[in-house]
C-alpha atoms as a PDB file:
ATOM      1  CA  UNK A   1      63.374 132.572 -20.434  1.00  0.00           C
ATOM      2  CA  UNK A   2      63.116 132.364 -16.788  1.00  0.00           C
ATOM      3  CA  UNK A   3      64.395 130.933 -13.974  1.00  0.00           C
ATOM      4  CA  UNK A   4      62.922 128.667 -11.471  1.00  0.00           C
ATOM      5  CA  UNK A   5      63.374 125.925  -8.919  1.00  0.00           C
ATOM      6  CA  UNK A   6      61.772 122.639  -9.582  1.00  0.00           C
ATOM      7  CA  UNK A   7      62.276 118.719  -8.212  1.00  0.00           C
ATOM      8  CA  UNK A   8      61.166 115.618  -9.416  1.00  0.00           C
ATOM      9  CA  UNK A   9      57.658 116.024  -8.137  1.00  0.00           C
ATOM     10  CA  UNK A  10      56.941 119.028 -10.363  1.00  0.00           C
ATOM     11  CA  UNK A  11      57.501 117.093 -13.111  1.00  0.00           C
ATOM     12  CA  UNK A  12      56.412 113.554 -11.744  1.00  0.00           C
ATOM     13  CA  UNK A  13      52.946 115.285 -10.956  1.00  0.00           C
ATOM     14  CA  UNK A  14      52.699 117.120 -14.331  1.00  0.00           C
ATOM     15  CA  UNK A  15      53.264 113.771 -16.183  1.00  0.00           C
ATOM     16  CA  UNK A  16      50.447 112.366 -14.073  1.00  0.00           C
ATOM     17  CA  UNK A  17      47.850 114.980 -14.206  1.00  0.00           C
ATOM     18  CA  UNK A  18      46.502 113.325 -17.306  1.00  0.00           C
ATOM     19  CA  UNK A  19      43.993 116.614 -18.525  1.00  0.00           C
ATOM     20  CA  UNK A  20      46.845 118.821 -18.045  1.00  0.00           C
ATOM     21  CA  UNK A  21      49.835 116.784 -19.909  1.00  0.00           C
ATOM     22  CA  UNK A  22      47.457 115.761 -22.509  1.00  0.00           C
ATOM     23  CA  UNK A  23      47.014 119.441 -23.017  1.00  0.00           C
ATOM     24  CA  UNK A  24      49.888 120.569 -23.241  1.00  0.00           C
ATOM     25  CA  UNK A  25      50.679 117.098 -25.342  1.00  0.00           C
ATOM     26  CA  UNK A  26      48.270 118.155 -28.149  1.00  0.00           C
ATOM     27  CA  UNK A  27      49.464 121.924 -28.539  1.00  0.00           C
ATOM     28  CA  UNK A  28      52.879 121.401 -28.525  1.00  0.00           C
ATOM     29  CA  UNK A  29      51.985 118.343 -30.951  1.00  0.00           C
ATOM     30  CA  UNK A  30      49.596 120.979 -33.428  1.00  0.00           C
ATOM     31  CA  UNK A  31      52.009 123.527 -33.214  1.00  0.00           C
ATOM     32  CA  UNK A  32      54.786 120.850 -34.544  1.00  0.00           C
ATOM     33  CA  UNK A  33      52.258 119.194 -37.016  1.00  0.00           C
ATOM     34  CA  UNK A  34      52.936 121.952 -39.807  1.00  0.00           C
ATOM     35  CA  UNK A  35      50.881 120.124 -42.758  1.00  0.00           C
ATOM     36  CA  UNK A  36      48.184 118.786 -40.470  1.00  0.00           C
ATOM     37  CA  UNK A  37      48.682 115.834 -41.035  1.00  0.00           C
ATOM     38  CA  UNK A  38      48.160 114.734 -37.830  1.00  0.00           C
ATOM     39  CA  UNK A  39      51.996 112.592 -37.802  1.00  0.00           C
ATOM     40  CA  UNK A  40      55.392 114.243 -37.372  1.00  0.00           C
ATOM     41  CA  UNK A  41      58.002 114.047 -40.078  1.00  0.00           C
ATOM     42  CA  UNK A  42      61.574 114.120 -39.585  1.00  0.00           C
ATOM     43  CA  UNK A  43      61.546 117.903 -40.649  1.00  0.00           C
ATOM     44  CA  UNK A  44      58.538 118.917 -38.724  1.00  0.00           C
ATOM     45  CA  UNK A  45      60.220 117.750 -35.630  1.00  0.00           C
ATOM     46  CA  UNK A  46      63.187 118.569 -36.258  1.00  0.00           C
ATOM     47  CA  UNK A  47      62.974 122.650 -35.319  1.00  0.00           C
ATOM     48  CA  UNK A  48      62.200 121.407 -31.685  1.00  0.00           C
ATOM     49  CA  UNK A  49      64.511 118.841 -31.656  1.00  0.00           C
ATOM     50  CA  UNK A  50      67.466 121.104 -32.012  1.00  0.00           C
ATOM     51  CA  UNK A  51      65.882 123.683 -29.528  1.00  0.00           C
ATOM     52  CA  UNK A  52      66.570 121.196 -26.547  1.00  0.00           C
ATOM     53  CA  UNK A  53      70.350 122.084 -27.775  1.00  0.00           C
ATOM     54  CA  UNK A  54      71.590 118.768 -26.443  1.00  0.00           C
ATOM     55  CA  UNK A  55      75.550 119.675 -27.708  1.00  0.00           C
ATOM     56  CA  UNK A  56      75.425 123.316 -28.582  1.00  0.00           C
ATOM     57  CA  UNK A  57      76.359 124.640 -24.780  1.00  0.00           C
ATOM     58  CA  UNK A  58      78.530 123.920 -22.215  1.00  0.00           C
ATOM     59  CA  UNK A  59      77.895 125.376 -18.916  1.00  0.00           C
ATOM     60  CA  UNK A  60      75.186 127.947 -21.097  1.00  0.00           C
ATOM     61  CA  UNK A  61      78.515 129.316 -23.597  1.00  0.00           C
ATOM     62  CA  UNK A  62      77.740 127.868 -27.135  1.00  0.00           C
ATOM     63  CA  UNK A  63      80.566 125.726 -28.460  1.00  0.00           C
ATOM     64  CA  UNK A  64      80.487 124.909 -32.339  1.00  0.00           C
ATOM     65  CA  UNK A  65      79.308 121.045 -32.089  1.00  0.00           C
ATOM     66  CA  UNK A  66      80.321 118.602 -35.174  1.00  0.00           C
ATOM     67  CA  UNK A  67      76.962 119.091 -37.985  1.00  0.00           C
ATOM     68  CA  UNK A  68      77.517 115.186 -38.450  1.00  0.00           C
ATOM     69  CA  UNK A  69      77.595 114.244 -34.947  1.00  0.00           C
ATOM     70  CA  UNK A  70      74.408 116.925 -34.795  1.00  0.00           C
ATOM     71  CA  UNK A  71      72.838 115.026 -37.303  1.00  0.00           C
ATOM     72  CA  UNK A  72      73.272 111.313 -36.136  1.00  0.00           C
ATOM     73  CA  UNK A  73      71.869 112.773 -32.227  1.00  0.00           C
ATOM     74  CA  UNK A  74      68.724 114.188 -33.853  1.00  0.00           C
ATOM     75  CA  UNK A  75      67.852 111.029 -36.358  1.00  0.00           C
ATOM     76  CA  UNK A  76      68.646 109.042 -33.266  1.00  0.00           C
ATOM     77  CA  UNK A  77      66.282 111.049 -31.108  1.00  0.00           C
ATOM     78  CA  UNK A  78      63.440 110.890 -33.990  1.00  0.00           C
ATOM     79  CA  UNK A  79      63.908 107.445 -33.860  1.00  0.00           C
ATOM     80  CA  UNK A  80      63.107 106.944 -30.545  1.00  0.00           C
ATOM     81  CA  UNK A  81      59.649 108.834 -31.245  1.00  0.00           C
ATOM     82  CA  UNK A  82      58.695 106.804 -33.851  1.00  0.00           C
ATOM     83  CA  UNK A  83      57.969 103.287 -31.974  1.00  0.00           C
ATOM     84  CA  UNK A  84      56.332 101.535 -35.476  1.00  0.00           C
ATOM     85  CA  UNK A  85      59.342 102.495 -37.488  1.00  0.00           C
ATOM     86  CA  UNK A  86      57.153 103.852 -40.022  1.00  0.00           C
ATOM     87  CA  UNK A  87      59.458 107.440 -40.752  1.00  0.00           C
ATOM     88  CA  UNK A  88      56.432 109.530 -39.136  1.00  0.00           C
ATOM     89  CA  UNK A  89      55.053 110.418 -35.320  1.00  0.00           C
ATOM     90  CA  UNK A  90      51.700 110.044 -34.415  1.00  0.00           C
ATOM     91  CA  UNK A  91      50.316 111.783 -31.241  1.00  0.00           C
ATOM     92  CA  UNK A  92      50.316 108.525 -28.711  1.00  0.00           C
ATOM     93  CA  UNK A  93      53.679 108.153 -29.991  1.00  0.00           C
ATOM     94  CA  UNK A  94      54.513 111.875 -28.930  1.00  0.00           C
ATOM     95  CA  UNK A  95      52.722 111.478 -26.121  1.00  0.00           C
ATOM     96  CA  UNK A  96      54.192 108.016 -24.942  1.00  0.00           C
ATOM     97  CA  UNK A  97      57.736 108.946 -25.731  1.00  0.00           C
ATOM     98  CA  UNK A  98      57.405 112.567 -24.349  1.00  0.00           C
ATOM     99  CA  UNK A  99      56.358 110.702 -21.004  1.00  0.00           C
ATOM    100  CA  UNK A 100      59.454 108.300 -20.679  1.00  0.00           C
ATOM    101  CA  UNK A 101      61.760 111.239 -21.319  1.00  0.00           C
ATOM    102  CA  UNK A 102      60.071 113.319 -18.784  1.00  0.00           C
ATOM    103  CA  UNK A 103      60.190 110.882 -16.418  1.00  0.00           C
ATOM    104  CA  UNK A 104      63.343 110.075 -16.866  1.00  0.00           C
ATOM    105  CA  UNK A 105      64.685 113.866 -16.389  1.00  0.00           C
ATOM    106  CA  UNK A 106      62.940 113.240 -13.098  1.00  0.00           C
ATOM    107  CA  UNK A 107      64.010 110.690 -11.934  1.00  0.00           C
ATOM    108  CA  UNK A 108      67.552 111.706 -12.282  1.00  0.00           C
ATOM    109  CA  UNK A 109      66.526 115.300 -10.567  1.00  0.00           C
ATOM    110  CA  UNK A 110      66.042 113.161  -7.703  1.00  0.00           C
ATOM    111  CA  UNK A 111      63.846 115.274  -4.645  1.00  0.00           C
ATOM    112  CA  UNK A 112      66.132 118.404  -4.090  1.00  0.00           C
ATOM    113  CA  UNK A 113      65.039 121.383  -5.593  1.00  0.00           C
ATOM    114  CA  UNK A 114      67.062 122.813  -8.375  1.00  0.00           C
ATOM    115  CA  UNK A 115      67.261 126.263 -10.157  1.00  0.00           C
ATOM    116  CA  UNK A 116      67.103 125.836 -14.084  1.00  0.00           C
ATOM    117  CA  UNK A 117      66.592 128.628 -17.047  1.00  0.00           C
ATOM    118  CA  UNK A 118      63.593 127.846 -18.535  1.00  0.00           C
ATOM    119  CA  UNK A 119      62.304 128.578 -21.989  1.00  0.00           C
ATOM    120  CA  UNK A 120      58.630 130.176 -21.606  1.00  0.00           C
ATOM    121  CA  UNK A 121      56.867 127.560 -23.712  1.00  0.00           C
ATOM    122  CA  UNK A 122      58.975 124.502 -22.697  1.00  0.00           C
ATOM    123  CA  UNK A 123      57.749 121.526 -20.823  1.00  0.00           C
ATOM    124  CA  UNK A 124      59.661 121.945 -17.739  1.00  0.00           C
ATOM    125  CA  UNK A 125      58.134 125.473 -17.395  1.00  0.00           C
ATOM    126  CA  UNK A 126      54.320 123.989 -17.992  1.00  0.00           C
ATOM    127  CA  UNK A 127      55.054 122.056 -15.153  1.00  0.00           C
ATOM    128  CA  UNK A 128      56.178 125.118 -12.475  1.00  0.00           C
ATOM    129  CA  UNK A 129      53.438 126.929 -13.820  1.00  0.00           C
ATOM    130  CA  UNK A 130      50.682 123.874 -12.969  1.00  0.00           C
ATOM    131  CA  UNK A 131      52.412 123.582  -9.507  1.00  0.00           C
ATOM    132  CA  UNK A 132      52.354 127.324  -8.829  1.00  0.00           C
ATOM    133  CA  UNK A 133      48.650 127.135  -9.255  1.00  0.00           C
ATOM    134  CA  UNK A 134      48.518 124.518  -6.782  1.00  0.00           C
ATOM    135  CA  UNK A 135      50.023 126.517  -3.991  1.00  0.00           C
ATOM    136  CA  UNK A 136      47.664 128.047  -1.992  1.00  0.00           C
ATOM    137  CA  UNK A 137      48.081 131.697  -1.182  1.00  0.00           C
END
């Protein structure tokens, strides 16, 4: 983990740099896909899922969230991955939904910088790194 400083544009520009999202898009969707498949189950997803550990902190202390009210946020989130309803992700699924929730986060950022602990592999951090490599020296 690390911490950095990001605003909406570092994320709003990652989203829109098309080679690099879709990049990052299809190793963070191989990495998920454990059968190879090439669509996300429930269980496949679900690892990552609880790493974004929606209810497990408050303020960055773990508090001992409710396993059914666990449950019911992580079917609800898989749900909103799998746009045909068919009980599996594809990649333009992952890649569609991954967008709006991206964009959403930045959007309620809003343009002042903020300092956030990042996890080295996570999304947000992919994006600091692309922008870091835009800065020139």
């Amino acid at each position: 983990m690390s911490v950095e400083v990001l605003d909406s544009v570092t994320i709003v520009s990652f989203v829109e740099d098309e080679e690099a999202f879709d990049a990052f898009i299809g190793d963070r969707f191989s990495c998920l896909d454990v059968d190879r498949d090439g669509r996300l189950s429930y269980a496949e997803m679900l690892r990552d899922l609880q790493g974004l550990r929606v209810l497990e902190t408050h303020f960055g202390v773990d508090e001992k969230p409710d396993p059914d009210e666990l449950a019911r946020m992580y079917g609800s989130l898989f749900v909103q991955f799998d746009h045909d309803a068919n009980g599996s992700v594809d990649l333009e699924e992952f890649k569609a939904e991954t967008r709006r929730m991206m964009l959403a986060m930045a959007n309620d950022l809003g343009f002042l910088p903020v300092q956030m602990v990042l996890e080295e592999d996570s999304f947000l951090k992919k994006a600091v790194e692309r922008e870091l490599t835009k800065v020139p020296a």
